[in-house]
N, C-alpha and C. Protein backbone atom coordinates (compact mmCIF):
# COMPACT_ATOMS: atom_id res chain seq x y z
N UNK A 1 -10.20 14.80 9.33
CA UNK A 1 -9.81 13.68 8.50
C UNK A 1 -8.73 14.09 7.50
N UNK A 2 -9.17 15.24 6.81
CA UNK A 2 -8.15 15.53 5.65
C UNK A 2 -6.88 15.47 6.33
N UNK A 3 -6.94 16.24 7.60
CA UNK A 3 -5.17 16.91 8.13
C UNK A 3 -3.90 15.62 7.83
N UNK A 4 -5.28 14.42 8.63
CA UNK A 4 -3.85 13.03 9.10
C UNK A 4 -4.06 12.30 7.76
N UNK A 5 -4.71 12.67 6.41
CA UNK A 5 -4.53 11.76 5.34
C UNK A 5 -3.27 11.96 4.41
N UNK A 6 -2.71 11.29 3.96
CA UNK A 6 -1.33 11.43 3.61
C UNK A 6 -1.56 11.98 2.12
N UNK A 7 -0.78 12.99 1.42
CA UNK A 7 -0.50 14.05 0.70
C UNK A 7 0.11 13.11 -0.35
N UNK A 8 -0.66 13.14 -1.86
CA UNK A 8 -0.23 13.08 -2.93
C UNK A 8 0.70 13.84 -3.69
N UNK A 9 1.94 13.42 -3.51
CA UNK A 9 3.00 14.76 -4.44
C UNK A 9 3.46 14.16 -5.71
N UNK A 10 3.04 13.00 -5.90
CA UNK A 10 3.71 12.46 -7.56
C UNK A 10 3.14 11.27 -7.53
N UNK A 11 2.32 11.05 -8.84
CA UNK A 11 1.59 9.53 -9.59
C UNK A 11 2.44 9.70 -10.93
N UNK A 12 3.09 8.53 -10.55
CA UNK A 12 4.13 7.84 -11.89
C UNK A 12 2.50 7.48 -12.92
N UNK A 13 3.45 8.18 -14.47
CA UNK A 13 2.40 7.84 -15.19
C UNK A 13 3.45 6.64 -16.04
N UNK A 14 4.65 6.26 -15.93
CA UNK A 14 5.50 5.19 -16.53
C UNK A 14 6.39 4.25 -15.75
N UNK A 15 6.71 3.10 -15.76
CA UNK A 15 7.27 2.63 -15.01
C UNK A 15 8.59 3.28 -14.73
N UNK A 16 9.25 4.14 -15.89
CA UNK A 16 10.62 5.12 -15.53
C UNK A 16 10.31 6.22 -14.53
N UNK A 17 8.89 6.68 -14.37
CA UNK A 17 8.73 7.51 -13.43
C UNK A 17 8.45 7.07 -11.85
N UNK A 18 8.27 5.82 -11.52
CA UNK A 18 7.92 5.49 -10.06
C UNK A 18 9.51 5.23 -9.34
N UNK A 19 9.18 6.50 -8.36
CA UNK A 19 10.15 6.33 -7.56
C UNK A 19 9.59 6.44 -6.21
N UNK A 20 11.11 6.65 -4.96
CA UNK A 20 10.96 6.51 -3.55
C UNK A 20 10.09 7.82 -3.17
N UNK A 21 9.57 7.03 -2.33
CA UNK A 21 7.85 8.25 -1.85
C UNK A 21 6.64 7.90 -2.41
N UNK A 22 6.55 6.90 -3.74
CA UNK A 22 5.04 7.02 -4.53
C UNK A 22 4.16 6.05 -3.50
N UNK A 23 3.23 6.37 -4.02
CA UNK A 23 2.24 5.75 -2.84
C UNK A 23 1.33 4.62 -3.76
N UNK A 24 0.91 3.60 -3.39
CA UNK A 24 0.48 2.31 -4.33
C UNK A 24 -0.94 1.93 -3.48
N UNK A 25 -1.80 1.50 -4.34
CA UNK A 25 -2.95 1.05 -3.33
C UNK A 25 -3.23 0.02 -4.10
N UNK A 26 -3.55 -1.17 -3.52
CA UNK A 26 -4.16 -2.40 -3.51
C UNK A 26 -5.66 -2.46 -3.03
N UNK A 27 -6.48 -2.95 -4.04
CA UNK A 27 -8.09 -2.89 -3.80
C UNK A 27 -8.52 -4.73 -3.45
N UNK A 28 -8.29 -5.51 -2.88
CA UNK A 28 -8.70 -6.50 -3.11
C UNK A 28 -9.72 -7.11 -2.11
N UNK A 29 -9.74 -8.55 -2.90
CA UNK A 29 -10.93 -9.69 -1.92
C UNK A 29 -12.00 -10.14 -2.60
N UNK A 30 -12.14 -11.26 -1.89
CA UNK A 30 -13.03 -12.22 -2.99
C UNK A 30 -14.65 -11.80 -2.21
N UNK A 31 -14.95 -11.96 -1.25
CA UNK A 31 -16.37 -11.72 -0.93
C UNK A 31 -16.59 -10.13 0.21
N UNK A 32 -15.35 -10.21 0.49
CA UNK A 32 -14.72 -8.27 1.14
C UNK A 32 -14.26 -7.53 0.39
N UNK A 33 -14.31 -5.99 0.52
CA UNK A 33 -13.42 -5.33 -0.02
C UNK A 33 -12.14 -5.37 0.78
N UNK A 34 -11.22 -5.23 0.58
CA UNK A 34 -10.10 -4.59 1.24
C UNK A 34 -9.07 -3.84 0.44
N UNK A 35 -8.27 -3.10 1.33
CA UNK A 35 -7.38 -2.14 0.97
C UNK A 35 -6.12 -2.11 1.40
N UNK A 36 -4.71 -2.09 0.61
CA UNK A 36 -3.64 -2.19 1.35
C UNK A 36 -2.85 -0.88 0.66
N UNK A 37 -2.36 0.13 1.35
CA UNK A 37 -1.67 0.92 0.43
C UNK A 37 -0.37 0.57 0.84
N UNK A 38 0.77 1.23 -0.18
CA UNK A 38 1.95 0.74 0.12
C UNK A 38 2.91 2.10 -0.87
N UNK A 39 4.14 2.34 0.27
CA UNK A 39 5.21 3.01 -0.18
C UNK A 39 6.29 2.72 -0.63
N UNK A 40 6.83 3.46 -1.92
CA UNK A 40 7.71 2.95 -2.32
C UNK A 40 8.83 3.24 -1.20
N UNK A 41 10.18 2.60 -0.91
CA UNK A 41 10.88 2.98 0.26
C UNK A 41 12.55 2.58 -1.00
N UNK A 42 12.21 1.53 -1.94
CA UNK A 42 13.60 1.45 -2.70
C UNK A 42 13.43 1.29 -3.98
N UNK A 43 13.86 1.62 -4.77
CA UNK A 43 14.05 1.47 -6.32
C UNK A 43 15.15 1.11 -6.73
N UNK A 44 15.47 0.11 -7.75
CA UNK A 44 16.63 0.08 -8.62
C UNK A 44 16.43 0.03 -9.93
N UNK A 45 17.22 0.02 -10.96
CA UNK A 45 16.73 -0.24 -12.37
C UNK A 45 15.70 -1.64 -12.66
N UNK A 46 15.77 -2.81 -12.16
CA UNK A 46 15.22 -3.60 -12.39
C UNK A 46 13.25 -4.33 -10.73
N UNK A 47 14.03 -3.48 -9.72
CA UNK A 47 12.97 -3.94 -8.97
C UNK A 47 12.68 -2.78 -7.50
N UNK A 48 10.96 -2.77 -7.01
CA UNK A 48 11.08 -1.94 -6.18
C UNK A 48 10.85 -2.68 -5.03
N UNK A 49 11.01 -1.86 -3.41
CA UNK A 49 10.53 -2.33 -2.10
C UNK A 49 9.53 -1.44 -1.88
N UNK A 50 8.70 -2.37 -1.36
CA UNK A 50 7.54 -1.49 -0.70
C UNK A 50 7.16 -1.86 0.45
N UNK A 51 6.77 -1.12 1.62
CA UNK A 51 6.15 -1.14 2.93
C UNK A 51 4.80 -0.78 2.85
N UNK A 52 3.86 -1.68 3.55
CA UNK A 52 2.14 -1.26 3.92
C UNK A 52 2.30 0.25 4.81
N UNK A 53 1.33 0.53 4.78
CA UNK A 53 0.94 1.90 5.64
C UNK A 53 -0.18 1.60 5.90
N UNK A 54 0.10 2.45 7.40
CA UNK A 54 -1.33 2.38 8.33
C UNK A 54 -1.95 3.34 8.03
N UNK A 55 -3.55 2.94 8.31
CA UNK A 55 -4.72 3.56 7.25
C UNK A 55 -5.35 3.62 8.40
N UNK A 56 -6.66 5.23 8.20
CA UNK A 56 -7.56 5.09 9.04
C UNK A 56 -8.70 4.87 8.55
N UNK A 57 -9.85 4.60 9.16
CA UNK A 57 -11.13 3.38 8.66
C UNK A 57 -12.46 5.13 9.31
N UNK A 58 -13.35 5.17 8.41
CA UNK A 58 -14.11 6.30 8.29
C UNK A 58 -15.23 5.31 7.85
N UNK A 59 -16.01 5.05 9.06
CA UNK A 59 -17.03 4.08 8.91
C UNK A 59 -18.45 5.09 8.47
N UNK A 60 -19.30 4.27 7.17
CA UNK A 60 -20.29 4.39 6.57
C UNK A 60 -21.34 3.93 7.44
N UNK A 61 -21.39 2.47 7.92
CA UNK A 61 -22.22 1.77 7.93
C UNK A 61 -21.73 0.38 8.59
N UNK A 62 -22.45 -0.68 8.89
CA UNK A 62 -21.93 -1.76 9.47
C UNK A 62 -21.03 -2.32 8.38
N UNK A 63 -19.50 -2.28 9.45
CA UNK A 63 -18.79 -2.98 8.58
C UNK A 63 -17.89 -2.50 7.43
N UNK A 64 -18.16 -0.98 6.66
CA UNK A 64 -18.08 -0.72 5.30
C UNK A 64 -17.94 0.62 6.05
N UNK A 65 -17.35 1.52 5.17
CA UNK A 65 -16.70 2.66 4.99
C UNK A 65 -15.69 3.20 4.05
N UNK A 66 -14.81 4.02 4.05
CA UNK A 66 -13.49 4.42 3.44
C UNK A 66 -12.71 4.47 4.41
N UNK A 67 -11.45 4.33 3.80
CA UNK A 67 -10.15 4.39 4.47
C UNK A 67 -8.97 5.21 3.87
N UNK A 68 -8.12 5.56 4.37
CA UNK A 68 -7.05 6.28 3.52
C UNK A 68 -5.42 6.54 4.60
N UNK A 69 -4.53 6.21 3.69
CA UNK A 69 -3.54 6.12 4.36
C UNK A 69 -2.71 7.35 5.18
N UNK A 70 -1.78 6.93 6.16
CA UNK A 70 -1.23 8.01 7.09
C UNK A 70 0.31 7.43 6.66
N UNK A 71 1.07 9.06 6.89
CA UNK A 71 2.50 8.59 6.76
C UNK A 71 3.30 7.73 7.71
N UNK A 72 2.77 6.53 8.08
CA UNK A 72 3.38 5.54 8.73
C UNK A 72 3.57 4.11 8.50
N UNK A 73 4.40 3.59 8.61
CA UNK A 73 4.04 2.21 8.60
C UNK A 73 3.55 1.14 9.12
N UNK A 74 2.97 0.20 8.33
CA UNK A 74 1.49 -0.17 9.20
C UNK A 74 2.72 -1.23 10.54
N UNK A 75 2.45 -1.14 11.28
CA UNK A 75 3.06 -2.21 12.33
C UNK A 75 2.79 -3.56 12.45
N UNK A 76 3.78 -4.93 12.30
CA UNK A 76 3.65 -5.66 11.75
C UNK A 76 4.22 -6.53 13.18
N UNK A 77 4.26 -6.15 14.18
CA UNK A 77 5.17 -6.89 14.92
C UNK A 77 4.08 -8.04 15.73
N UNK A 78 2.96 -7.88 15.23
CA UNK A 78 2.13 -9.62 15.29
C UNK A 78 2.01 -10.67 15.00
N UNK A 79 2.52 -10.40 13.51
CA UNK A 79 2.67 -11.42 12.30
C UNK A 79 3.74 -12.17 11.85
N UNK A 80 3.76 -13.21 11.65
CA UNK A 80 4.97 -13.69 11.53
C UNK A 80 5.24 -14.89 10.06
N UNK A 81 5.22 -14.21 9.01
CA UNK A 81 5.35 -14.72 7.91
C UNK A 81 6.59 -13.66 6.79
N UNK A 82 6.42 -14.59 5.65
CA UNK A 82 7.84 -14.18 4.95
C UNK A 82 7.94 -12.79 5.08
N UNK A 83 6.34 -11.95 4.79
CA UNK A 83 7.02 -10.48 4.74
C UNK A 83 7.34 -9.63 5.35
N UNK A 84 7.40 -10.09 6.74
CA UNK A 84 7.89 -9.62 7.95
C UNK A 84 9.91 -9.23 7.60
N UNK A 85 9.29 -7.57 8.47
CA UNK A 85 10.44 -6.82 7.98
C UNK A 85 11.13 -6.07 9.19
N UNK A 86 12.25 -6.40 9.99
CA UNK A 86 12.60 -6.07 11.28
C UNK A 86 13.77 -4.75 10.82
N UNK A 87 13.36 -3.52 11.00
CA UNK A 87 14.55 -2.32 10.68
C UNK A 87 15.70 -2.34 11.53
N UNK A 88 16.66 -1.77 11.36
CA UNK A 88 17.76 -1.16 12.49
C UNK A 88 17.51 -0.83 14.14
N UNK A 89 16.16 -0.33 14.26
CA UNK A 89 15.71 -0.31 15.31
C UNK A 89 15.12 -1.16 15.95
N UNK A 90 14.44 -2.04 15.38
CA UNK A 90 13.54 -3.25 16.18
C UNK A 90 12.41 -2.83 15.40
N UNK A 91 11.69 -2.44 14.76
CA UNK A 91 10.39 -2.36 14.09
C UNK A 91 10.02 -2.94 13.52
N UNK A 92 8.85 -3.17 13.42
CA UNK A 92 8.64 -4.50 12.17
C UNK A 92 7.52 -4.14 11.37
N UNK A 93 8.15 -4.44 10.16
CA UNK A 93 6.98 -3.92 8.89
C UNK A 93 6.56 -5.01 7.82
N UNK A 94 5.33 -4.67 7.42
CA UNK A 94 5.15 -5.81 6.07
C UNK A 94 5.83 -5.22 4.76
N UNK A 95 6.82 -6.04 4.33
CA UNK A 95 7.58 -5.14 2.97
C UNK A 95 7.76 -6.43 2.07
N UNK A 96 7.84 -5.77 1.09
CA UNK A 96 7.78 -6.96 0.01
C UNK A 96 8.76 -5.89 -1.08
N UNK A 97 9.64 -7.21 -1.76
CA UNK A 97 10.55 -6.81 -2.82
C UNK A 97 9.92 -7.32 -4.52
N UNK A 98 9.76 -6.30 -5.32
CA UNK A 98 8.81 -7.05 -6.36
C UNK A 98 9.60 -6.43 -7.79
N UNK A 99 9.56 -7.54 -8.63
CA UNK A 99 9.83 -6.73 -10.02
C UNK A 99 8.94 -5.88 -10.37
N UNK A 100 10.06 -4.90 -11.24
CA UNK A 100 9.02 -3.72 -11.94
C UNK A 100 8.46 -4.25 -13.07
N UNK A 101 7.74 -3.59 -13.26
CA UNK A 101 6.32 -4.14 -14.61
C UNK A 101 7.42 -3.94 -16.11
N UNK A 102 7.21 -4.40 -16.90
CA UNK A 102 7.59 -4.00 -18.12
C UNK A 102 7.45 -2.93 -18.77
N UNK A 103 6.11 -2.37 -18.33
CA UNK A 103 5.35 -1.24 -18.77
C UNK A 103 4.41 -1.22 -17.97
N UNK A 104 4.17 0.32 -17.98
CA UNK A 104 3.14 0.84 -16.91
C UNK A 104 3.33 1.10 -15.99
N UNK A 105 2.28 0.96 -14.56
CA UNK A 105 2.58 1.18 -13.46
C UNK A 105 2.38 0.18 -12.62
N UNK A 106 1.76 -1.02 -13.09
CA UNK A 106 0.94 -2.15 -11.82
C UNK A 106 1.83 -2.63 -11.14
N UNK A 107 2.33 -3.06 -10.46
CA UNK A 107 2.91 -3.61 -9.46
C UNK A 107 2.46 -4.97 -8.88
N UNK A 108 2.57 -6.13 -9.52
CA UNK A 108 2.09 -7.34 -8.89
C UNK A 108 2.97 -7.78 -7.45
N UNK A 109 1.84 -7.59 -6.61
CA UNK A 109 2.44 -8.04 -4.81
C UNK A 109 2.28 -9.24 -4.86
N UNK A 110 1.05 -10.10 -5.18
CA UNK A 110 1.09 -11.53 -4.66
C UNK A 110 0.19 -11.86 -6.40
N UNK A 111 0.30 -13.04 -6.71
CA UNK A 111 -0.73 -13.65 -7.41
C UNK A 111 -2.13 -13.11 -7.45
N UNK A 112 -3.25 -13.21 -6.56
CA UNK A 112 -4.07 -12.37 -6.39
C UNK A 112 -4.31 -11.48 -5.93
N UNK A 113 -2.89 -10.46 -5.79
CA UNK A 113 -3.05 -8.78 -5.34
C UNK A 113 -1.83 -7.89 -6.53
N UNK A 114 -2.57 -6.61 -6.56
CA UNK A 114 -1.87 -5.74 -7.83
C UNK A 114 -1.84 -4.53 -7.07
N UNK A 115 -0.79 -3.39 -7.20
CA UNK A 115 -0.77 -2.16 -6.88
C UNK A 115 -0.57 -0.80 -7.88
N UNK A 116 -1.79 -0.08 -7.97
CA UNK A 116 -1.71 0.72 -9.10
C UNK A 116 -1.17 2.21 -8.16
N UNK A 117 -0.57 3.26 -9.06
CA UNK A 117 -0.52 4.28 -8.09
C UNK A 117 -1.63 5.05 -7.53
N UNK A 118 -1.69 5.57 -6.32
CA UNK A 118 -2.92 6.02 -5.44
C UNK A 118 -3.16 6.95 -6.25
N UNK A 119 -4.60 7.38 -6.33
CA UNK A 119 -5.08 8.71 -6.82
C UNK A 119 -5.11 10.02 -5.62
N UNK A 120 -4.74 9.28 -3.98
CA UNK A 120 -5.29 10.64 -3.33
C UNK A 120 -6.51 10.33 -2.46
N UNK A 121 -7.37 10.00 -3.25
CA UNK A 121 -8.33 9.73 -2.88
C UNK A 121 -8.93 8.53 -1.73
N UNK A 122 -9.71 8.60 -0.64
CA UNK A 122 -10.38 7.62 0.23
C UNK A 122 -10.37 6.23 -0.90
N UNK A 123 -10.27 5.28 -0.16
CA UNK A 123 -10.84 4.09 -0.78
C UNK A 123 -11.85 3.56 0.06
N UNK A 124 -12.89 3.21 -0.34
CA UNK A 124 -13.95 1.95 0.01
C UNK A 124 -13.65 0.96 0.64
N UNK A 125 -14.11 0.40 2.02
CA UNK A 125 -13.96 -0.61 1.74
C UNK A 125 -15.21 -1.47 2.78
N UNK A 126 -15.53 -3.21 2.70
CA UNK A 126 -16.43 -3.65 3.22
C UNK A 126 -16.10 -4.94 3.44
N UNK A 127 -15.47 -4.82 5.37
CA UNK A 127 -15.10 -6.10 6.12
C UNK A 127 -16.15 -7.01 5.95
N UNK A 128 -17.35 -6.75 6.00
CA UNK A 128 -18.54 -8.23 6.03
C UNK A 128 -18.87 -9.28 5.06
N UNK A 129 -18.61 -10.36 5.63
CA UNK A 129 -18.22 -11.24 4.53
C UNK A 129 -19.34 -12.06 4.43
């Protein structure tokens, strides 16, 4: 498990410190847990891009386990909504362009989703609803 889990090399402790490479995790859901991590891939002074990454699922129990991300991006070429992201090659990723925080580190993706920087660590999570 450890080998294919992806390697923490820098947690922005300020919004001047998050740059390309940081890794972001999203904990959400109203009666599930879920988990979305996400890489930074662009920065400018005022806003970053980020791409999902594909995660592997380390089942506990029915339904519920931890997960933790791999250096890839999650593959998106099923889906077909705004954040659909087609590269130079034909690939398709979920990426989203978001202002930077004023302060701190959170990262608001949607209305009811936030991205703090990853600790490293497995996250939890529990599909049964």
């Amino acid at each position: 498990m450890a080998d294919e889990m992806l390697k923490v090399t820098h947690i922005p402790k300020t919004v001047d410190d998050i740059r390309v490479g940081d890794i972001f995790h999203s904990h959400w859901g109203a009666t599930m847990s879920l988990n979305t991590f996400w890489k930074v891939v662009k920065r400018t002074a005022k806003m970053v891009t980020l791409r999902s990454l594909r995660t592997i699922e380390v089942g506990h129990g029915f339904l519920n386990g931890e997960e933790y991300p791999v250096d890839e991006f999650e593959d998106w070429s099923c889906c077909y909504d705004r954040y659909r992201f087609v590269d130079k090659d034909g690939k398709v990723y979920q990426q989203v362009i978001r202002k930077l925080p004023e302060s701190g580190t959170t990262i608001t993706i949607h209305t009811w989703m936030h991205a703090w920087p990853w600790n490293g660590k497995p996250a939890s999570f529990d599909h049964c609803d």
